[in-house]
N, C-alpha and C. Protein backbone atom coordinates (compact mmCIF):
# COMPACT_ATOMS: atom_id res chain seq x y z
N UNK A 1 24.45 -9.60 -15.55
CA UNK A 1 23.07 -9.17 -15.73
C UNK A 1 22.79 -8.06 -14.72
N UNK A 2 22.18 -7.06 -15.18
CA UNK A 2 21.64 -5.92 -14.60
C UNK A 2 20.39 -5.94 -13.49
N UNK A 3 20.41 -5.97 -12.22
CA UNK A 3 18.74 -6.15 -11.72
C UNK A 3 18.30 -4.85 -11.69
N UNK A 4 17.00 -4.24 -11.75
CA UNK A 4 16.46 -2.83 -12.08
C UNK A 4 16.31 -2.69 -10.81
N UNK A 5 16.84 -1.13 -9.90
CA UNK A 5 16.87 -1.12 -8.66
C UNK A 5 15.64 -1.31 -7.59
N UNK A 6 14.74 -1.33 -8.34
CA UNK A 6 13.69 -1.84 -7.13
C UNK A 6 13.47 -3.76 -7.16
N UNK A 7 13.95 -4.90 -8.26
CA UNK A 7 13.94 -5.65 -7.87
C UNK A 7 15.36 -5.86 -7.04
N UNK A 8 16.28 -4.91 -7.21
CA UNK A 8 17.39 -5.43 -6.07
C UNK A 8 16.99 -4.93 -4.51
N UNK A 9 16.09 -4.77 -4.41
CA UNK A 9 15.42 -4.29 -2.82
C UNK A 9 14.90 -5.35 -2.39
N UNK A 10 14.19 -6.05 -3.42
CA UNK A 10 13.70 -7.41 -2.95
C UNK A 10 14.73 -8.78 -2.59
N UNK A 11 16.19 -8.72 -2.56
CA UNK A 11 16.96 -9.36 -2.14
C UNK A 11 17.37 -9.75 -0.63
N UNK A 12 17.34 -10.84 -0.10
CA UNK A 12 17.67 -11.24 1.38
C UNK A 12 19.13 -10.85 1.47
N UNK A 13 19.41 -11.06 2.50
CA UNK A 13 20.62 -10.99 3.13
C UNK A 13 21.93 -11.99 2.44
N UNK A 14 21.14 -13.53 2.25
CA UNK A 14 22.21 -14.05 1.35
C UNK A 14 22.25 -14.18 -0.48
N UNK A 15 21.90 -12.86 -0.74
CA UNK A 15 21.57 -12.81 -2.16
C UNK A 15 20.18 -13.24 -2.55
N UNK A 16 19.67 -13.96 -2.51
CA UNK A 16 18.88 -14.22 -2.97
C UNK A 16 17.32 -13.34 -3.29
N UNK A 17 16.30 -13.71 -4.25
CA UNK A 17 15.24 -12.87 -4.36
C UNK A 17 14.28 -13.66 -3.38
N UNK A 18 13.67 -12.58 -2.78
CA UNK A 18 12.63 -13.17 -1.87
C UNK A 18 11.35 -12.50 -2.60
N UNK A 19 10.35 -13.99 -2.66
CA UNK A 19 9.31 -14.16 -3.02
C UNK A 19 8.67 -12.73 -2.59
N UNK A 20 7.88 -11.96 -3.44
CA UNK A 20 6.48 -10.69 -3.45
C UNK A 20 5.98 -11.28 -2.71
N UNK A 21 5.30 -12.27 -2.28
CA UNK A 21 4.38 -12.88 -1.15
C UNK A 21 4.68 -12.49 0.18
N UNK A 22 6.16 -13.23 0.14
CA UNK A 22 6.74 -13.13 1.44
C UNK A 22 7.03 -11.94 1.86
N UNK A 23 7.66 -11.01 1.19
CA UNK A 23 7.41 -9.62 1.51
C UNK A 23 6.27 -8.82 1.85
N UNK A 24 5.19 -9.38 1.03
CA UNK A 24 3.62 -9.09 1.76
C UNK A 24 3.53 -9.33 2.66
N UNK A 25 3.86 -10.48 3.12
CA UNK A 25 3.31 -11.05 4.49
C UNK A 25 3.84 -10.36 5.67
N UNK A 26 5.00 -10.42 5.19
CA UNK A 26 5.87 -9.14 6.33
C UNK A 26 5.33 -8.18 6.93
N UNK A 27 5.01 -7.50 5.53
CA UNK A 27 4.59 -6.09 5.82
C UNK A 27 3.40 -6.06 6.21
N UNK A 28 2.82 -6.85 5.48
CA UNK A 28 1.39 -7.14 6.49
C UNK A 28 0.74 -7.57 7.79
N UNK A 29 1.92 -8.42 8.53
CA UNK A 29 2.15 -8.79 9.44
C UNK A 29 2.29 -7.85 11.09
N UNK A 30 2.57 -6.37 10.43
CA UNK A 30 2.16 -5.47 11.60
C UNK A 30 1.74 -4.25 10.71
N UNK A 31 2.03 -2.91 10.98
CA UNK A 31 2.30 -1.58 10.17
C UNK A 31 3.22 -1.64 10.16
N UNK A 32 3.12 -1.10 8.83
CA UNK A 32 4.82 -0.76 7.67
C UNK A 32 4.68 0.91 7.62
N UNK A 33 5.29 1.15 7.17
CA UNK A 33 5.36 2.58 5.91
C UNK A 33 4.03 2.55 5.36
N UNK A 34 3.56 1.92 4.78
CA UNK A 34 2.22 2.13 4.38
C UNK A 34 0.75 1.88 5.35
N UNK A 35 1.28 1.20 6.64
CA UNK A 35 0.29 1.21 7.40
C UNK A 35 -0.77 -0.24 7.03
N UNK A 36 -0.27 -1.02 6.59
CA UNK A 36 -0.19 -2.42 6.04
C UNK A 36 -0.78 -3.14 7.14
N UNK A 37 -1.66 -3.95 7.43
CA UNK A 37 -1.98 -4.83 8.93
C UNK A 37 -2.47 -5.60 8.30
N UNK A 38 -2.28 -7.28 8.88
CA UNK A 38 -3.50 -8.18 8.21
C UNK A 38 -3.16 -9.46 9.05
N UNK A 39 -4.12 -10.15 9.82
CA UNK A 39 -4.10 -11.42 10.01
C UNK A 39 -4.11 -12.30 9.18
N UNK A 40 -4.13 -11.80 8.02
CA UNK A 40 -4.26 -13.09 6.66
C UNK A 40 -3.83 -12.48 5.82
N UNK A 41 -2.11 -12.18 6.27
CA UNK A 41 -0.93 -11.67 5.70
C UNK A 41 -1.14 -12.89 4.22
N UNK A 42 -0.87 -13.48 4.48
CA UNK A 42 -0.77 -15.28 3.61
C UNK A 42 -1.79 -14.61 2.70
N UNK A 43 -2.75 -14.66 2.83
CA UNK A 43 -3.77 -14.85 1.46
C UNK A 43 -3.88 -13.69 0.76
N UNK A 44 -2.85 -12.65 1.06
CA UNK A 44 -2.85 -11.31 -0.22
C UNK A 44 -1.21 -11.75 -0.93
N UNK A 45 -1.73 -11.88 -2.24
CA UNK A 45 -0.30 -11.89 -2.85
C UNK A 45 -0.16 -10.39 -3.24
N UNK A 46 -0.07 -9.27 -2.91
CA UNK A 46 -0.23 -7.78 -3.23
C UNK A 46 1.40 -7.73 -2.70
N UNK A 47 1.92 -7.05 -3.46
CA UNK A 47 3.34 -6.00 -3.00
C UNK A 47 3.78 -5.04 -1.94
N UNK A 48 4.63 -4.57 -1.85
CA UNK A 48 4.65 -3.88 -0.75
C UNK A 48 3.79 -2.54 -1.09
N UNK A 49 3.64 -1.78 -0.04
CA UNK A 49 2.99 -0.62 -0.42
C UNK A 49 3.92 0.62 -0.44
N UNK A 50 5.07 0.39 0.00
CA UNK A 50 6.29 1.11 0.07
C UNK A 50 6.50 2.13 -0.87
N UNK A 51 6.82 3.24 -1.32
CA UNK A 51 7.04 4.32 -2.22
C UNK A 51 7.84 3.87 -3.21
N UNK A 52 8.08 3.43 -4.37
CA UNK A 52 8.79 2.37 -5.39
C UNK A 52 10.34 3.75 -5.41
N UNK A 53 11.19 2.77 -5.82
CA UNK A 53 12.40 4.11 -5.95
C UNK A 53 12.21 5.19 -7.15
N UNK A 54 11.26 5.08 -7.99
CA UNK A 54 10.87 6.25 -8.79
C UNK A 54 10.30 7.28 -8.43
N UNK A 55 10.64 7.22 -7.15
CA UNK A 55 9.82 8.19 -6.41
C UNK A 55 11.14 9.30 -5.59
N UNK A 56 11.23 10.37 -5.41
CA UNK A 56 12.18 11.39 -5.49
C UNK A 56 12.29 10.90 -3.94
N UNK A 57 13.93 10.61 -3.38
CA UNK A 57 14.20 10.81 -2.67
C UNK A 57 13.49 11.38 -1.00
N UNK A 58 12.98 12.41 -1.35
CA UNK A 58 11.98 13.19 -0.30
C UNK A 58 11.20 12.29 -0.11
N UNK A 59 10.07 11.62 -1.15
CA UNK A 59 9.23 10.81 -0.70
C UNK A 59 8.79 9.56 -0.54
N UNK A 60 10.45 8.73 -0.03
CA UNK A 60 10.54 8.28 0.89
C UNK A 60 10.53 8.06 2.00
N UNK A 61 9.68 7.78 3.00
CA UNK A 61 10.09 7.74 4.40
C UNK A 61 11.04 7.14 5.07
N UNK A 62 11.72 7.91 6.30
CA UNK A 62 12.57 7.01 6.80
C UNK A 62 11.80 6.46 7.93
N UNK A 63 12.29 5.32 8.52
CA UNK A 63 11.55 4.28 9.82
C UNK A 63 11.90 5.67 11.29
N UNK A 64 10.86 5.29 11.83
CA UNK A 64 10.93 5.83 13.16
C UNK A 64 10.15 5.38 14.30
N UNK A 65 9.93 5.62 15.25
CA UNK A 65 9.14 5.39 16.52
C UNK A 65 7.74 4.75 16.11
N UNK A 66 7.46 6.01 15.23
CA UNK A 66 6.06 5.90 14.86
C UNK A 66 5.44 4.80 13.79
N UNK A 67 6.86 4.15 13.00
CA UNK A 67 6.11 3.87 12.28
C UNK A 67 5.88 1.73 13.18
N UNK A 68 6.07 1.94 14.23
CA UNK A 68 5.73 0.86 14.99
C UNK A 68 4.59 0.29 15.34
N UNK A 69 3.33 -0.82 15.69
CA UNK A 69 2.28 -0.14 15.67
C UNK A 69 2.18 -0.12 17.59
N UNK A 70 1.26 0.71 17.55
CA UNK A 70 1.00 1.34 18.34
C UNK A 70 -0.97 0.78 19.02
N UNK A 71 -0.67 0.41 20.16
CA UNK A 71 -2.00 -0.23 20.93
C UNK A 71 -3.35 0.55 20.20
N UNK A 72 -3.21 1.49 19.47
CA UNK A 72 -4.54 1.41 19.18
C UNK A 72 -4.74 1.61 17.55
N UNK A 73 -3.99 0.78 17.01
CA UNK A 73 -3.88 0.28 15.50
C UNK A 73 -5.27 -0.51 15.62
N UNK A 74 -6.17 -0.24 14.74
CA UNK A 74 -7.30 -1.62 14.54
C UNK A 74 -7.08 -2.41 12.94
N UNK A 75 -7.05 -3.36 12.98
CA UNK A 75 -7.54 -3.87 12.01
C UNK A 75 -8.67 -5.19 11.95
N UNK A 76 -9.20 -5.87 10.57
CA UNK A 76 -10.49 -6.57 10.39
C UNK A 76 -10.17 -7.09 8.96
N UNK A 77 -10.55 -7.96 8.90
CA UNK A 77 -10.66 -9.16 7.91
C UNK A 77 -11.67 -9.18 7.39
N UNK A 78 -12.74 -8.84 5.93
CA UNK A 78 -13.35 -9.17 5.05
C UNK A 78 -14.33 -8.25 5.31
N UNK A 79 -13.81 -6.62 5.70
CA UNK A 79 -14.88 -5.44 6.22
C UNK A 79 -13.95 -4.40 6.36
N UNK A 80 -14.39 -3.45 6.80
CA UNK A 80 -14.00 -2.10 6.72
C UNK A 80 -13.97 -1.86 8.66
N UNK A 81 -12.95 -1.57 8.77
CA UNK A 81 -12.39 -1.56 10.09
C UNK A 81 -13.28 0.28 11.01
N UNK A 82 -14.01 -0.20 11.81
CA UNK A 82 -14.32 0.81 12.12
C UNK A 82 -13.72 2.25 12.15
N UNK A 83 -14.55 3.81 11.28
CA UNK A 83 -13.72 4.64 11.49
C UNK A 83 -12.58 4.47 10.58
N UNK A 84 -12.35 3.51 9.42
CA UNK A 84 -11.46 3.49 8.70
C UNK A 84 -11.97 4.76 7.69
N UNK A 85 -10.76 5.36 7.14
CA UNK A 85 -11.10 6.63 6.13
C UNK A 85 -11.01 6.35 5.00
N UNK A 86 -12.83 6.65 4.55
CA UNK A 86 -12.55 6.23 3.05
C UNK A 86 -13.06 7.72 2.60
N UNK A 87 -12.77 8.60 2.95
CA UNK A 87 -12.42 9.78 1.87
C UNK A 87 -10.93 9.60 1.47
N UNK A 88 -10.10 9.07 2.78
CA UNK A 88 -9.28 9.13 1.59
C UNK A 88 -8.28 7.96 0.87
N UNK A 89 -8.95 6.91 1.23
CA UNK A 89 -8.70 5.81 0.67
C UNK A 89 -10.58 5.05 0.45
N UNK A 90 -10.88 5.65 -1.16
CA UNK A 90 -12.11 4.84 -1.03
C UNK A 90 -12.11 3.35 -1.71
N UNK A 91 -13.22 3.11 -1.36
CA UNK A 91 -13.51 1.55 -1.92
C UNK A 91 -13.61 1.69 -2.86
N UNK A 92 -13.08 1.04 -4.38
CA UNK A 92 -13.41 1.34 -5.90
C UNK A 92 -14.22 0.09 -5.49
N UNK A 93 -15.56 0.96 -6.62
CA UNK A 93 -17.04 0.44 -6.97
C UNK A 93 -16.55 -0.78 -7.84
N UNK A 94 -17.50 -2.68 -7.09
CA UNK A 94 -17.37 -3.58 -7.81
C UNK A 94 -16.36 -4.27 -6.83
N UNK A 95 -15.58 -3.63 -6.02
CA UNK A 95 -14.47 -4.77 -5.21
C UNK A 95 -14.87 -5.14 -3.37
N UNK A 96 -14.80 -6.14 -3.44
CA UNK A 96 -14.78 -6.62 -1.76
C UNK A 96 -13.44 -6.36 -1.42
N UNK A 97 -13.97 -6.00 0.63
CA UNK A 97 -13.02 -5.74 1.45
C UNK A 97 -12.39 -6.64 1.68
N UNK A 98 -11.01 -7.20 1.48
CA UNK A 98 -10.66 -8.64 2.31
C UNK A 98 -9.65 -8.08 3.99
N UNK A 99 -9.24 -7.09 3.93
CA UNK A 99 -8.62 -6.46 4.68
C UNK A 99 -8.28 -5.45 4.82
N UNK A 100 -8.84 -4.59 6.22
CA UNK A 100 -8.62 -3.36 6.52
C UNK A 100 -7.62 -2.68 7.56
N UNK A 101 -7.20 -1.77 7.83
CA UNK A 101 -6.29 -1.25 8.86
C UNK A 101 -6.68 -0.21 9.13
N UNK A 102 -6.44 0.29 10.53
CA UNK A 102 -6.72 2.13 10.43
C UNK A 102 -5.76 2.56 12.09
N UNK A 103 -4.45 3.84 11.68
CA UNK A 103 -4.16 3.86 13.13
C UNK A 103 -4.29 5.45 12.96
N UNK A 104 -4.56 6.57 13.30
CA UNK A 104 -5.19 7.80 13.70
C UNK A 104 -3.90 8.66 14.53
N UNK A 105 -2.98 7.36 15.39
CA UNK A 105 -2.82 8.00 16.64
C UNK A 105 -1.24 8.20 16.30
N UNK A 106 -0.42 7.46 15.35
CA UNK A 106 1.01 8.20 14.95
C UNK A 106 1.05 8.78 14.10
N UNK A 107 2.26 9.63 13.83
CA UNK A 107 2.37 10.60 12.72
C UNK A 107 3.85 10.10 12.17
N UNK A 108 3.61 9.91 10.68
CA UNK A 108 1.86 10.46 10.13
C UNK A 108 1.21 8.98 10.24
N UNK A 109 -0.44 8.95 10.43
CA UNK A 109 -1.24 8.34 10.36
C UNK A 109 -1.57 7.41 9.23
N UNK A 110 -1.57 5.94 9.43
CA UNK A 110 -1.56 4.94 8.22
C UNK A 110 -3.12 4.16 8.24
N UNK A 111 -3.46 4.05 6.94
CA UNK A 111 -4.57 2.80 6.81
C UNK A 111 -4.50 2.76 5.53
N UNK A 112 -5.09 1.37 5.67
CA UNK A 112 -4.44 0.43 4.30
C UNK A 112 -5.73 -0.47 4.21
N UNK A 113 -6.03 -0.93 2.80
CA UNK A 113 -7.15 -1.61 2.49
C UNK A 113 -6.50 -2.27 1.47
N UNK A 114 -6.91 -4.11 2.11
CA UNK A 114 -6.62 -5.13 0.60
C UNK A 114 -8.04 -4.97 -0.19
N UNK A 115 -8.06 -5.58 -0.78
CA UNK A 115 -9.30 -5.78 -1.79
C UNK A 115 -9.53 -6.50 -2.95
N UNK A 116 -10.58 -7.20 -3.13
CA UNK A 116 -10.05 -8.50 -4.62
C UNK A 116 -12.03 -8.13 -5.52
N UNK A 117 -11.36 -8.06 -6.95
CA UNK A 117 -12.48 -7.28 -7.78
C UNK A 117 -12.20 -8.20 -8.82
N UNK A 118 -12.65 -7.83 -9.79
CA UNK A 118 -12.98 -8.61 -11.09
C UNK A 118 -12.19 -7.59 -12.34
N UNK A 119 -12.23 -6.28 -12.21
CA UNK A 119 -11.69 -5.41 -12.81
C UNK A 119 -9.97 -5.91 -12.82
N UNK A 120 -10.08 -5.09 -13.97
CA UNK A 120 -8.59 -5.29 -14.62
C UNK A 120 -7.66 -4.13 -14.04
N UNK A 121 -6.11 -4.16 -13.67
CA UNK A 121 -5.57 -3.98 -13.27
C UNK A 121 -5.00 -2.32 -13.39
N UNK A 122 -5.37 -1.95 -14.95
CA UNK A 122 -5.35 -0.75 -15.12
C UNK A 122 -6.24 0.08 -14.79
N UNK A 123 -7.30 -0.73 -14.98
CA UNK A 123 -8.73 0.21 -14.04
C UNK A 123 -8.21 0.68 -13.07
N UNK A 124 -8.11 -0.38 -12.21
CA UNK A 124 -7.80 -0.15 -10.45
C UNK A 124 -6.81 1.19 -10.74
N UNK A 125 -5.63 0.81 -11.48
CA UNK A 125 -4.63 2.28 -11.20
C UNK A 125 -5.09 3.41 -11.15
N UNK A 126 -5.92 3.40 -12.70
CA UNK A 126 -6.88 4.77 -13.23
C UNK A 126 -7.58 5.49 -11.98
N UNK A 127 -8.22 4.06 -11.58
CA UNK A 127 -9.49 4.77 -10.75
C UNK A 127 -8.82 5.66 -9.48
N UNK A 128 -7.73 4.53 -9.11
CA UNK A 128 -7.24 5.50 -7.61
C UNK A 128 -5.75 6.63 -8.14
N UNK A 129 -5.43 6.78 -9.00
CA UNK A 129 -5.13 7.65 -9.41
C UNK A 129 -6.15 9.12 -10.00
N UNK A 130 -7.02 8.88 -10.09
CA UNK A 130 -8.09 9.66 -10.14
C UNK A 130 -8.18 10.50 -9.19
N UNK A 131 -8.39 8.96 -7.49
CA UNK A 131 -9.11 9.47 -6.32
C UNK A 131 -7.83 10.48 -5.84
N UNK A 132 -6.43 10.31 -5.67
CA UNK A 132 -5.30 10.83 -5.35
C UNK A 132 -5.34 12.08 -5.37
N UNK A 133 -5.26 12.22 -6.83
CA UNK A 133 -5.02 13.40 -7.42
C UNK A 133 -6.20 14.21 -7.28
N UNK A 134 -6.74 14.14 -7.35
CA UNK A 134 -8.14 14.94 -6.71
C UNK A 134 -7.62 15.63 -4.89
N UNK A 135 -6.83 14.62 -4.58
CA UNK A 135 -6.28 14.84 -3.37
C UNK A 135 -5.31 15.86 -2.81
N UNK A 136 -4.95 16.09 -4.05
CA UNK A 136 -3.79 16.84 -4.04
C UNK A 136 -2.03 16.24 -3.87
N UNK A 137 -2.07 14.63 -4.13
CA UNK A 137 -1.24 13.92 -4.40
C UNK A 137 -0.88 14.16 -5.49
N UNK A 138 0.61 14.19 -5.77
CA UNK A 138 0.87 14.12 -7.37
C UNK A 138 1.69 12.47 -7.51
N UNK A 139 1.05 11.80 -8.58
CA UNK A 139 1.49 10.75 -9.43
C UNK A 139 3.22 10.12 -9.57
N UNK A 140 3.62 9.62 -9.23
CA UNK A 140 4.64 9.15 -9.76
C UNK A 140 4.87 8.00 -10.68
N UNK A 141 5.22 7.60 -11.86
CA UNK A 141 5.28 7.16 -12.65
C UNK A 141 4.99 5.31 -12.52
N UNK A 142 4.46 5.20 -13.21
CA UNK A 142 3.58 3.16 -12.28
C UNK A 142 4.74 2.83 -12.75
N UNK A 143 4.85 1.83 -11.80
CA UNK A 143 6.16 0.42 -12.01
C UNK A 143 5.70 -0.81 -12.39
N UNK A 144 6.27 -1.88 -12.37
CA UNK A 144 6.08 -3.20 -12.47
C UNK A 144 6.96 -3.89 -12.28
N UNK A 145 6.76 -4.88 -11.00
CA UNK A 145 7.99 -5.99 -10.33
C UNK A 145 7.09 -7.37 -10.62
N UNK A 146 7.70 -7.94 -11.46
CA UNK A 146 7.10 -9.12 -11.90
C UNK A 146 5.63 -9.25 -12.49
N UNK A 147 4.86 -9.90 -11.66
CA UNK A 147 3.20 -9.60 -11.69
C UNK A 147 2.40 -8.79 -11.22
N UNK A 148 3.16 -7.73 -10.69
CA UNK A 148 2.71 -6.50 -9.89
C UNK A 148 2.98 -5.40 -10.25
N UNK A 149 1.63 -4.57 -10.30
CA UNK A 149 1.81 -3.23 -11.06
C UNK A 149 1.40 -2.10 -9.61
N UNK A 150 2.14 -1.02 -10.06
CA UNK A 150 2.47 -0.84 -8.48
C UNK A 150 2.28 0.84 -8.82
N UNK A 151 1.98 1.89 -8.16
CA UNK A 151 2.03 3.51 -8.63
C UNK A 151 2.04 4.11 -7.13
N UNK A 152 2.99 5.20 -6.83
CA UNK A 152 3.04 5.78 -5.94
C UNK A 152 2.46 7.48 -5.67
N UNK A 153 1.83 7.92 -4.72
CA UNK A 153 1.46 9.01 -4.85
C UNK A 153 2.19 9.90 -3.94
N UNK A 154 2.45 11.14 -4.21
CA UNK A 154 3.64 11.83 -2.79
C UNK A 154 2.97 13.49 -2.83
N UNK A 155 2.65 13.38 -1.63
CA UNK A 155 2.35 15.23 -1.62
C UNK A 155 2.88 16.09 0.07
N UNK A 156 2.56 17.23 0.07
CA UNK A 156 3.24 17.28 1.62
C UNK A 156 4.79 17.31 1.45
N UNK A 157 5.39 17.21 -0.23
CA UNK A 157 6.89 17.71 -0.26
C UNK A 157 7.34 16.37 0.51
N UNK A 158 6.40 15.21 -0.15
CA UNK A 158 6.72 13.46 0.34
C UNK A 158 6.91 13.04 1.47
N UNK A 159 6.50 13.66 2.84
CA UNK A 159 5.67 13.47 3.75
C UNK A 159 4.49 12.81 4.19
N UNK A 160 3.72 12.77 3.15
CA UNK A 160 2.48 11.82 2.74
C UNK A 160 2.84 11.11 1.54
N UNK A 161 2.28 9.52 1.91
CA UNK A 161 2.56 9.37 1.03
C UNK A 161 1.66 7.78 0.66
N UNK A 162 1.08 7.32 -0.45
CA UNK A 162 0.16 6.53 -0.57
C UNK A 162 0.47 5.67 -2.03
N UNK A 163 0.79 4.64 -2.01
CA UNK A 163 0.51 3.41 -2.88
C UNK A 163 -0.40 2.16 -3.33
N UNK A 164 -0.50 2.16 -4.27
CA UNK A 164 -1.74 0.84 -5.02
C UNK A 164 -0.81 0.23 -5.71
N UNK A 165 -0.95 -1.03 -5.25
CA UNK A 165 -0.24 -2.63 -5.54
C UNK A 165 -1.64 -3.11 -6.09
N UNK A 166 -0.84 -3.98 -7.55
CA UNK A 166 -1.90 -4.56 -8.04
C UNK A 166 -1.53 -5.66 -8.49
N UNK A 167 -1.93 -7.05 -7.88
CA UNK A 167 -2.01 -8.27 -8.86
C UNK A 167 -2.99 -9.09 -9.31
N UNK A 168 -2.96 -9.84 -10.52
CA UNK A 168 -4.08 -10.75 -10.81
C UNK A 168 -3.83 -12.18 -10.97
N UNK A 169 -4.33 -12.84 -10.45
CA UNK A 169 -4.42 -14.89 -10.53
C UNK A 169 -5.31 -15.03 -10.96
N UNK A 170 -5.88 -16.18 -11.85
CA UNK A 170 -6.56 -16.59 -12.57
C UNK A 170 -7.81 -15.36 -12.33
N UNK A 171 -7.76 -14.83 -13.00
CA UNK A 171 -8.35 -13.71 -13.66
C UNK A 171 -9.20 -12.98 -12.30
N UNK A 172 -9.16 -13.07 -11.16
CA UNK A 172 -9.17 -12.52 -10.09
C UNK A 172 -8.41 -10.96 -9.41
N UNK A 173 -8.53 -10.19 -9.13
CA UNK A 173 -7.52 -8.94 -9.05
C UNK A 173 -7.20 -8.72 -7.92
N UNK A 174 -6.30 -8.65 -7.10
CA UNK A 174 -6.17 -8.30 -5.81
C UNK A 174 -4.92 -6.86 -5.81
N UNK A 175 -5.83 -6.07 -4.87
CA UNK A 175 -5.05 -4.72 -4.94
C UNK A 175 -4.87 -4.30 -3.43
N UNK A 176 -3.65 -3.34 -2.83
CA UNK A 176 -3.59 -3.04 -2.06
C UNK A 176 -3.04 -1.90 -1.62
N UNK A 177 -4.23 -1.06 -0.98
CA UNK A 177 -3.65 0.48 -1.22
C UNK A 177 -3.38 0.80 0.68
N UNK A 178 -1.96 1.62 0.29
CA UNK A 178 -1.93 1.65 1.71
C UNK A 178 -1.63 3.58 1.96
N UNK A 179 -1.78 4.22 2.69
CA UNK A 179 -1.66 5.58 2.75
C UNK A 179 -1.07 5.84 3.87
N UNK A 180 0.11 7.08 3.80
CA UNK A 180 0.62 7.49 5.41
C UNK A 180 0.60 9.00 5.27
N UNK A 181 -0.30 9.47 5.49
CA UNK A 181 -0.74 10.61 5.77
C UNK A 181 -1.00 11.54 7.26
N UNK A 182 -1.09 12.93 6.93
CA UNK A 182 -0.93 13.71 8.32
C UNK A 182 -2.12 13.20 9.15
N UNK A 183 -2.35 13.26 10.60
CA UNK A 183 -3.74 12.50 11.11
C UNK A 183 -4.78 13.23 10.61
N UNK A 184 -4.79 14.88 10.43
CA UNK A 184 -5.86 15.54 10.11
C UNK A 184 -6.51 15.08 8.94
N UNK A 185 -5.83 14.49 7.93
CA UNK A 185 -6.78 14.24 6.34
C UNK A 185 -7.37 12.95 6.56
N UNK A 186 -7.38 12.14 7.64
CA UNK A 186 -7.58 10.95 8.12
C UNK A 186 -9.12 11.50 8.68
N UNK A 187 -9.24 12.72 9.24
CA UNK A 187 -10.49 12.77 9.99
C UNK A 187 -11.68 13.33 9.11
């Protein structure tokens, strides 16, 4: 049997598939690549925010210094983290904050927002594919790893770079957009 190369990313060390959760939690657990933070890693079942491999080579990031977090990372639980940027990660109209991030001070600069709405899953894509591209992000083609619908955005010649994870449980939506962008589009 064939695994499609982004569920073989989700594999541990001894073969096995490790739970979308648990990989959330991870990544949520400090800043990632997407700039991911959450004390209540546990209660987002959302995906990674990571650039899916349909995404060209370039706009991938590789790990570095920066992408560590750094003493003046903030994040907040069920609000909008002071100074968090929502030009360019906004709140789609209709969803609560469950978790915010914002760090300003590495390059490039990450903040990430969970969020749980009532809207359906393609909305959410539409809408922040909308906000992106308006951005001057261009689109890369949406994925889907199990129950998670996932779209990456890359601009800056994939330098910047921003994803929306989307899942739904009993008819509940939880989405999670995370952005790593230059500090200036942050201000």
């Amino acid at each position: 049997m064939t695994i499609p190369k982004r569920t073989a990313q989700l594999r541990n060390r001894r073969g096995g598939i490790v739970p979308v959760v648990a990989i959330a939690a991870v990544l949520l657990a400090g800043c990632s690549d997407s700039g991911t933070a959450s004390a209540q890693a546990t209660a987002s079942p959302a995906a990674s925010a990571t650039p899916s491999p349909t995404a060209t080579d370039a706009a991938s990031p590789t790990a570095s210094a920066s992408d560590t977090p750094s003493s003046s990372a903030s994040s907040t639980v069920n609000a909008l983290v002071p100074g968090f940027p929502t030009k360019v990660i906004p709140i789609m109209p209709g969803s609560t904050p469950l978790s915010t991030s914002y760090d300003a001070t590495t390059t490039p600069a990450k903040a990430s927002l969970i969020a749980s709405t009532s809207s359906a899953s393609a909305q959410i894509l539409s809408y922040y594919s909308g906000q992106f591209t308006s951005q001057s992000f261009t689109a890369v083609a949406p994925t889907k790893v199990g129950t998670t619908d996932s779209q990456d955005f890359v601009r800056s010649n994939g330098k910047e770079t921003v994803n929306v994870a989307v899942v739904t449980v009993d008819g509940r939506t939880t989405y999670t957009v995370g952005a790593s962008v230059n500090p200036s589009a942050l201000k």
